[in-house]
PDB file of N, CA and C in Angstrom:
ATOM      1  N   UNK A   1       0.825  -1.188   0.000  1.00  0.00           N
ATOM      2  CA  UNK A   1       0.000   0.000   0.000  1.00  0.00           C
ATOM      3  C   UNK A   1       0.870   1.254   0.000  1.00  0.00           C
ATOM      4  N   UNK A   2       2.001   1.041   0.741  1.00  0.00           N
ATOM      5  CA  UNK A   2       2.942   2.491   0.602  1.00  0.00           C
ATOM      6  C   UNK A   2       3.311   2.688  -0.703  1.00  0.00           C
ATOM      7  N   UNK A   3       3.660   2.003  -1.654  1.00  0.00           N
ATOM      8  CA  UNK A   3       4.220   2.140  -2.982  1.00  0.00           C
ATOM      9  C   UNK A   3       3.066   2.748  -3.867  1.00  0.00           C
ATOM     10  N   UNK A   4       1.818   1.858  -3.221  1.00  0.00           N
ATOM     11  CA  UNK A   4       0.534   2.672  -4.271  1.00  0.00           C
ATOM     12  C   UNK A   4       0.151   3.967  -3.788  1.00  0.00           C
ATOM     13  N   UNK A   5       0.628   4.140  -2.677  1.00  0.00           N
ATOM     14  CA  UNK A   5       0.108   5.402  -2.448  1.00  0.00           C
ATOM     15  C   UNK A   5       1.144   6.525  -3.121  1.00  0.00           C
ATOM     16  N   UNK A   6       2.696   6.005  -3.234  1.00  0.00           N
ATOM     17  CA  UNK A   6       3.579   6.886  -3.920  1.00  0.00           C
ATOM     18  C   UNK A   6       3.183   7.182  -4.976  1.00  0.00           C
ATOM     19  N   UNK A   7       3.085   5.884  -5.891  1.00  0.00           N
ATOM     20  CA  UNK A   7       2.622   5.892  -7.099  1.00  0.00           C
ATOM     21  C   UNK A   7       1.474   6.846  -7.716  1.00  0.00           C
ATOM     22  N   UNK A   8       0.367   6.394  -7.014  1.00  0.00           N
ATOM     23  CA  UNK A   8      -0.962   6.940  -7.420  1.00  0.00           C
ATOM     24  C   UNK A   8      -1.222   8.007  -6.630  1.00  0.00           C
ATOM     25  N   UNK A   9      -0.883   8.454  -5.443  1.00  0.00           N
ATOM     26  CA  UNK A   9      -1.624   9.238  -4.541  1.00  0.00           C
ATOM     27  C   UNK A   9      -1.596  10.540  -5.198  1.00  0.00           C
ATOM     28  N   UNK A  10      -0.381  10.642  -5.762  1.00  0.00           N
ATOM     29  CA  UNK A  10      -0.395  12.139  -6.002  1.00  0.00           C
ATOM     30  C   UNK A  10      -1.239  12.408  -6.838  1.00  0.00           C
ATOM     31  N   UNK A  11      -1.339  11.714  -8.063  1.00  0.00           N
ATOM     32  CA  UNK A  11      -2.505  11.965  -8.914  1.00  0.00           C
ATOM     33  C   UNK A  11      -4.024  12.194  -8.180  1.00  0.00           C
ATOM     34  N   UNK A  12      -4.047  11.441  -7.383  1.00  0.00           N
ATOM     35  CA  UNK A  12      -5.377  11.122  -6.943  1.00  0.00           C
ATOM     36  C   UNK A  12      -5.620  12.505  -5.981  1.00  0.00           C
ATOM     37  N   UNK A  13      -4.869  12.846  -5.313  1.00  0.00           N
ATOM     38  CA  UNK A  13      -4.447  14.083  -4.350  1.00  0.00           C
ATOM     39  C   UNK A  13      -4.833  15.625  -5.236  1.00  0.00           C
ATOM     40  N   UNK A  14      -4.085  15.299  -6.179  1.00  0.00           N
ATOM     41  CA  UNK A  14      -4.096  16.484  -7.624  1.00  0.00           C
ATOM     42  C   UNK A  14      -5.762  16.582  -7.955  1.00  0.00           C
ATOM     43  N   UNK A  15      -6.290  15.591  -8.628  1.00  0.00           N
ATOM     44  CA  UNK A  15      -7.703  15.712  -8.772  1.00  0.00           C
ATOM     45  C   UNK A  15      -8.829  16.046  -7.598  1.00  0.00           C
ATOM     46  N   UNK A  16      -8.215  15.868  -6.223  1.00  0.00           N
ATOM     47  CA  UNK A  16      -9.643  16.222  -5.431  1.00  0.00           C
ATOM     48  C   UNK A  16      -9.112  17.727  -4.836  1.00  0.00           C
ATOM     49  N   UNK A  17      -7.678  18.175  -5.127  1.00  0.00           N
ATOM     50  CA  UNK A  17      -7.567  19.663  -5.125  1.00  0.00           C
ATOM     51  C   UNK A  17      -8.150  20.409  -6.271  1.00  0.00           C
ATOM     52  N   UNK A  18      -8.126  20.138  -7.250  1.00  0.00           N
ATOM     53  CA  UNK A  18      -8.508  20.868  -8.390  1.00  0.00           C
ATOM     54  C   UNK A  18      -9.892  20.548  -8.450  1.00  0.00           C
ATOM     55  N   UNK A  19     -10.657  19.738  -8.282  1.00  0.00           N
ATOM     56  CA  UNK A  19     -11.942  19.603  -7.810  1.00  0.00           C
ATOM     57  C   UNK A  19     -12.726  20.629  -6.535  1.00  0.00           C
ATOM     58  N   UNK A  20     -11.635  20.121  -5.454  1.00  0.00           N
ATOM     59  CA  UNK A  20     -12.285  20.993  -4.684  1.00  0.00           C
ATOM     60  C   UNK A  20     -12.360  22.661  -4.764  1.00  0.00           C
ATOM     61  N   UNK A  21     -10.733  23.122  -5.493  1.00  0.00           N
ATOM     62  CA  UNK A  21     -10.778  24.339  -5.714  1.00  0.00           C
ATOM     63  C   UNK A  21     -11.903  24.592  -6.993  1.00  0.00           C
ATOM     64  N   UNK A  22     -12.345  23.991  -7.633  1.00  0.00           N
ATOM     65  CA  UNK A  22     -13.484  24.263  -8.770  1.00  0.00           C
ATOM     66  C   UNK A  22     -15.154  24.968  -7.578  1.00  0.00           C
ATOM     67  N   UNK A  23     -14.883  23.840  -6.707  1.00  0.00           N
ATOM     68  CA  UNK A  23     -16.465  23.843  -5.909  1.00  0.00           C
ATOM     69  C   UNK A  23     -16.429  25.167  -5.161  1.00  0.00           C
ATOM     70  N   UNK A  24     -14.630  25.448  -4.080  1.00  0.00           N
ATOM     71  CA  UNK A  24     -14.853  26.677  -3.691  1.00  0.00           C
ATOM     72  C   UNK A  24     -15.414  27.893  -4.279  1.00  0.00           C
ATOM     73  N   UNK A  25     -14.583  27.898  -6.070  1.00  0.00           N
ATOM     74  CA  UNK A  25     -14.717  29.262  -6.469  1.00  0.00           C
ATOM     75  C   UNK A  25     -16.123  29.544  -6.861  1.00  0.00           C
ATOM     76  N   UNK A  26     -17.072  28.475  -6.804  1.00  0.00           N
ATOM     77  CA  UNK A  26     -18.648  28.266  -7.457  1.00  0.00           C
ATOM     78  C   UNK A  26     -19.137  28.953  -6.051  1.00  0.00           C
ATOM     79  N   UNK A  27     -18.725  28.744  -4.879  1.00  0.00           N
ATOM     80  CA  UNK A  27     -19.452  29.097  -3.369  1.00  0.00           C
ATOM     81  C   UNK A  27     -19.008  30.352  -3.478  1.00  0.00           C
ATOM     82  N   UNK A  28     -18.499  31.516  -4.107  1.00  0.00           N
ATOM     83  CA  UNK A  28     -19.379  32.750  -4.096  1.00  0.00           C
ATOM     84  C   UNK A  28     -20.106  33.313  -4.956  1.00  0.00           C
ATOM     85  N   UNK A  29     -20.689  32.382  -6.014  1.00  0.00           N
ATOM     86  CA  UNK A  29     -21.399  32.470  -7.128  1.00  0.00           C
ATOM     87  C   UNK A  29     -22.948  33.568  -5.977  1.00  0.00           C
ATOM     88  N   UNK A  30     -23.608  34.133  -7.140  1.00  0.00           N
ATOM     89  CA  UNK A  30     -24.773  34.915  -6.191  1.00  0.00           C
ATOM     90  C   UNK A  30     -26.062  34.264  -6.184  1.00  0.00           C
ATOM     91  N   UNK A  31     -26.161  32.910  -7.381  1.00  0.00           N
ATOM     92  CA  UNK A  31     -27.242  32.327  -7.232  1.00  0.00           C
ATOM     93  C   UNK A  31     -27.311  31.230  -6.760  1.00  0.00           C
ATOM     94  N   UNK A  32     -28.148  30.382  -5.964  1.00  0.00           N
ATOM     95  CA  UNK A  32     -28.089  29.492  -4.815  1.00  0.00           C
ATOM     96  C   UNK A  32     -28.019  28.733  -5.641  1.00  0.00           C
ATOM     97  N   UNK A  33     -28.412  28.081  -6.626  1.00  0.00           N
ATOM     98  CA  UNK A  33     -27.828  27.122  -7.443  1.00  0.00           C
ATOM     99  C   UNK A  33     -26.752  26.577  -7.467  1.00  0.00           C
ATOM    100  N   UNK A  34     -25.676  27.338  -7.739  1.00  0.00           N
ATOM    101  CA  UNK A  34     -24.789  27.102  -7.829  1.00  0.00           C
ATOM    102  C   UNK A  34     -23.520  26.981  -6.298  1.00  0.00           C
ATOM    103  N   UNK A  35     -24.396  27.693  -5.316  1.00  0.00           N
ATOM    104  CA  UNK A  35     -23.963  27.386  -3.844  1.00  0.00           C
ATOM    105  C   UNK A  35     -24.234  26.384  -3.534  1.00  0.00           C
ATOM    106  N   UNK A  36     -25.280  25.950  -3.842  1.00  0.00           N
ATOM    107  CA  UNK A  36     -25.668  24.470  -3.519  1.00  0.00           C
ATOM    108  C   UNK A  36     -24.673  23.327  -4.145  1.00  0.00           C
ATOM    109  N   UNK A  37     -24.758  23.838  -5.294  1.00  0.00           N
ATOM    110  CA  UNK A  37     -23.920  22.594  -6.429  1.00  0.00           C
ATOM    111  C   UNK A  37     -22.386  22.558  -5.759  1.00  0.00           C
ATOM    112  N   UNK A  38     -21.570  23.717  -5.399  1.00  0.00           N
ATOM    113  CA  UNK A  38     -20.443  23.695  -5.003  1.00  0.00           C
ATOM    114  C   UNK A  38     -20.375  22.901  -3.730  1.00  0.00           C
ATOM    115  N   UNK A  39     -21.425  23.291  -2.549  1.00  0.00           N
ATOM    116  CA  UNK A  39     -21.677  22.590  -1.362  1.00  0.00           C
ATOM    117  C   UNK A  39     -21.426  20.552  -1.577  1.00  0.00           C
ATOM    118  N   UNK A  40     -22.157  20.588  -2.297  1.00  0.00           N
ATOM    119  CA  UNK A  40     -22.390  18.806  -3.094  1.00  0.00           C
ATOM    120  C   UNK A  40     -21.026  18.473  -3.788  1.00  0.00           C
ATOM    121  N   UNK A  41     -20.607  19.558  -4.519  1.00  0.00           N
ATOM    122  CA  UNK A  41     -18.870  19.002  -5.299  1.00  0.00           C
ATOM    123  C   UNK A  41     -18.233  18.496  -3.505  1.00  0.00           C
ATOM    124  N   UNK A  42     -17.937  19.876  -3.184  1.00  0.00           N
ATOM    125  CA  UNK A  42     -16.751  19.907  -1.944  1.00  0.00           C
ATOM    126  C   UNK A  42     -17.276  18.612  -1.508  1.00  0.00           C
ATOM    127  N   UNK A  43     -18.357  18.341  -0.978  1.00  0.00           N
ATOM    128  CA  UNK A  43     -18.362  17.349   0.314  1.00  0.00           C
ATOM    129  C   UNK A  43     -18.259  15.937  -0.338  1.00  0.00           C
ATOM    130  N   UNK A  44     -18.750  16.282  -1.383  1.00  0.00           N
ATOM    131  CA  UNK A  44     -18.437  14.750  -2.307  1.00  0.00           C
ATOM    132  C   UNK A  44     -17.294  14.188  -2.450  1.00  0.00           C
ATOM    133  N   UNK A  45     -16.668  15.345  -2.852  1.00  0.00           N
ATOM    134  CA  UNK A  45     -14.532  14.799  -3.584  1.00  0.00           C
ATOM    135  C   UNK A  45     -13.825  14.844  -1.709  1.00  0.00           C
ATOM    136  N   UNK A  46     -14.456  15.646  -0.957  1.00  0.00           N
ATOM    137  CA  UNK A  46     -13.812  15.531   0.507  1.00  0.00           C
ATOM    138  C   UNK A  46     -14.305  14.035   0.972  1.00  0.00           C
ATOM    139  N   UNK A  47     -15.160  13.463   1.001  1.00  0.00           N
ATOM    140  CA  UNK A  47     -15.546  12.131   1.443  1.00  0.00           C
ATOM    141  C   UNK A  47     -14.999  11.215   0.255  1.00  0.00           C
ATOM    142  N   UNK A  48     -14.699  11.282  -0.572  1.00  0.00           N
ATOM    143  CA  UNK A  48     -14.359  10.455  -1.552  1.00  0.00           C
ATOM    144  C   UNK A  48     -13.009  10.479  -1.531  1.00  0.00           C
ATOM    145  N   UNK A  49     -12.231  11.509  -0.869  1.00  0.00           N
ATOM    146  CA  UNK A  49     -10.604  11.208  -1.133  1.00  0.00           C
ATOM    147  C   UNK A  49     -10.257  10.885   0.455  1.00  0.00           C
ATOM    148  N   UNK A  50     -10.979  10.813   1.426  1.00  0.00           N
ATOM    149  CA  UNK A  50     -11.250  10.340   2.875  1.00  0.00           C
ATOM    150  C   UNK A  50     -10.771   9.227   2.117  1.00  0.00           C
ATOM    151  N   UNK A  51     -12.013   8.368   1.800  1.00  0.00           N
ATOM    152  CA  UNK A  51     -12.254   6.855   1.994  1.00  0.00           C
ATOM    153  C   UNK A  51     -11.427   6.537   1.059  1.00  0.00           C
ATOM    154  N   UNK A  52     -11.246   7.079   0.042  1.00  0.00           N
ATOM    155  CA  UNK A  52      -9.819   6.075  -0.532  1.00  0.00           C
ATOM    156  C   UNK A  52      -8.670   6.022   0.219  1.00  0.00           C
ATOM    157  N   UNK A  53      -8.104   7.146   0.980  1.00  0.00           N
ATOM    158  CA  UNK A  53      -6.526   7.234   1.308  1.00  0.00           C
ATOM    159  C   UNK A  53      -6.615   6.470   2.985  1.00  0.00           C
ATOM    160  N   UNK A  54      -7.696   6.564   3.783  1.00  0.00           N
ATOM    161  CA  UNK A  54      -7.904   6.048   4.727  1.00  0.00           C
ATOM    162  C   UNK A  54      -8.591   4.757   4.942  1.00  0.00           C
ATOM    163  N   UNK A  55      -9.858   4.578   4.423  1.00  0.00           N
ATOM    164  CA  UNK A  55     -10.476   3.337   4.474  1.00  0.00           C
ATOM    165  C   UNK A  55     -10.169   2.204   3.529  1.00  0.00           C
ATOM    166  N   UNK A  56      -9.821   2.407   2.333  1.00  0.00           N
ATOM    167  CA  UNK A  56      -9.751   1.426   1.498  1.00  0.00           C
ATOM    168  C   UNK A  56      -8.667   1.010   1.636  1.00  0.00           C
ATOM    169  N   UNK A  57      -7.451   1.837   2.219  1.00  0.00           N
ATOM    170  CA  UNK A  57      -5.958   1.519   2.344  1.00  0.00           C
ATOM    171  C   UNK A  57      -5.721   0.616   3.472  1.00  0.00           C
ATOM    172  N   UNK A  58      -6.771   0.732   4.636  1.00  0.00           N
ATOM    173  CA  UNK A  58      -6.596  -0.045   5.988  1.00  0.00           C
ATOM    174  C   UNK A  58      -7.923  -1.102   5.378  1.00  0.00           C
ATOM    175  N   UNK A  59      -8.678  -1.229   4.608  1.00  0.00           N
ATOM    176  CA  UNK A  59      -9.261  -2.676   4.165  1.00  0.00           C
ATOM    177  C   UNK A  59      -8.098  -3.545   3.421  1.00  0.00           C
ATOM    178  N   UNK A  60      -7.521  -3.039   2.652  1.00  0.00           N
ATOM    179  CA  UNK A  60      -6.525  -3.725   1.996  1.00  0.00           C
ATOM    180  C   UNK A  60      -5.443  -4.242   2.952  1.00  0.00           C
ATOM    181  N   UNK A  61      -5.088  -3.653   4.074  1.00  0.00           N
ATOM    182  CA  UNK A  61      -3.977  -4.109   4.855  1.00  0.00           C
ATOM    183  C   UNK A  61      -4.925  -5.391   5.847  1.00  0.00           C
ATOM    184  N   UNK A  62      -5.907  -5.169   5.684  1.00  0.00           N
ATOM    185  CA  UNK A  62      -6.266  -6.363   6.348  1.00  0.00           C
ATOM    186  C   UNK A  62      -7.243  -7.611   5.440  1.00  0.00           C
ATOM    187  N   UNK A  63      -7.961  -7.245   4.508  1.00  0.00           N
ATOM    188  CA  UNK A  63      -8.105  -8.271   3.558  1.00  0.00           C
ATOM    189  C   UNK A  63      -7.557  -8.614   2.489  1.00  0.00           C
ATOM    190  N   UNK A  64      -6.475  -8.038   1.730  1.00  0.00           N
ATOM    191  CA  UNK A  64      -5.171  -7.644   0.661  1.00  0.00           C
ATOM    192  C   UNK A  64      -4.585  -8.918   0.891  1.00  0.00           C
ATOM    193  N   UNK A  65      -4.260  -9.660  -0.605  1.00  0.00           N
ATOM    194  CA  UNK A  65      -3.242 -10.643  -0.533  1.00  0.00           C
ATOM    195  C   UNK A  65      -1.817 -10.616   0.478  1.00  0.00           C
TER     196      UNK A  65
END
C-alpha cells in the first residue's frame, strides 16, 4: 500500500484539489444554485478522497493478498 500510495496518490491528491478548488470558487457564485452545487462538489470529492486514502488503504492491509 505504501508504494501505491507513492505511485498513485499524487494523482489522486491532484484531482480532489482541483476539484475541490473548482467547488470553492462556485461558493461565491450569487445564485443558490450554484452554492448548492459547489456545497455537493466539496463534500463529495472531501468524502471520496477520505475513503480512498484512509479506508480502502486499511481494508486492503487487512483483507489484501
Amino acid at each position: 500500500m505504501q508504494q501505491t500510495y507513492q505511485n498513485m496518490g499524487i494523482s489522486i491528491l491532484s484531482g480532489a484539489v482541483t476539484s475541490i478548488g473548482a467547488g470553492a470558487f462556485m461558493y461565491g457564485a450569487t445564485l443558490t444554485i450554484f452554492k448548492k452545487f459547489s456545497i455537493i462538489i466539496v463534500c463529495t470529492i472531501g468524502l471520496s478522497f477520505l475513503t480512498s486514502m484512509l479506508f480502502f488503504g486499511a481494508l486492503m492491509h487487512i483483507l489484501g493478498p
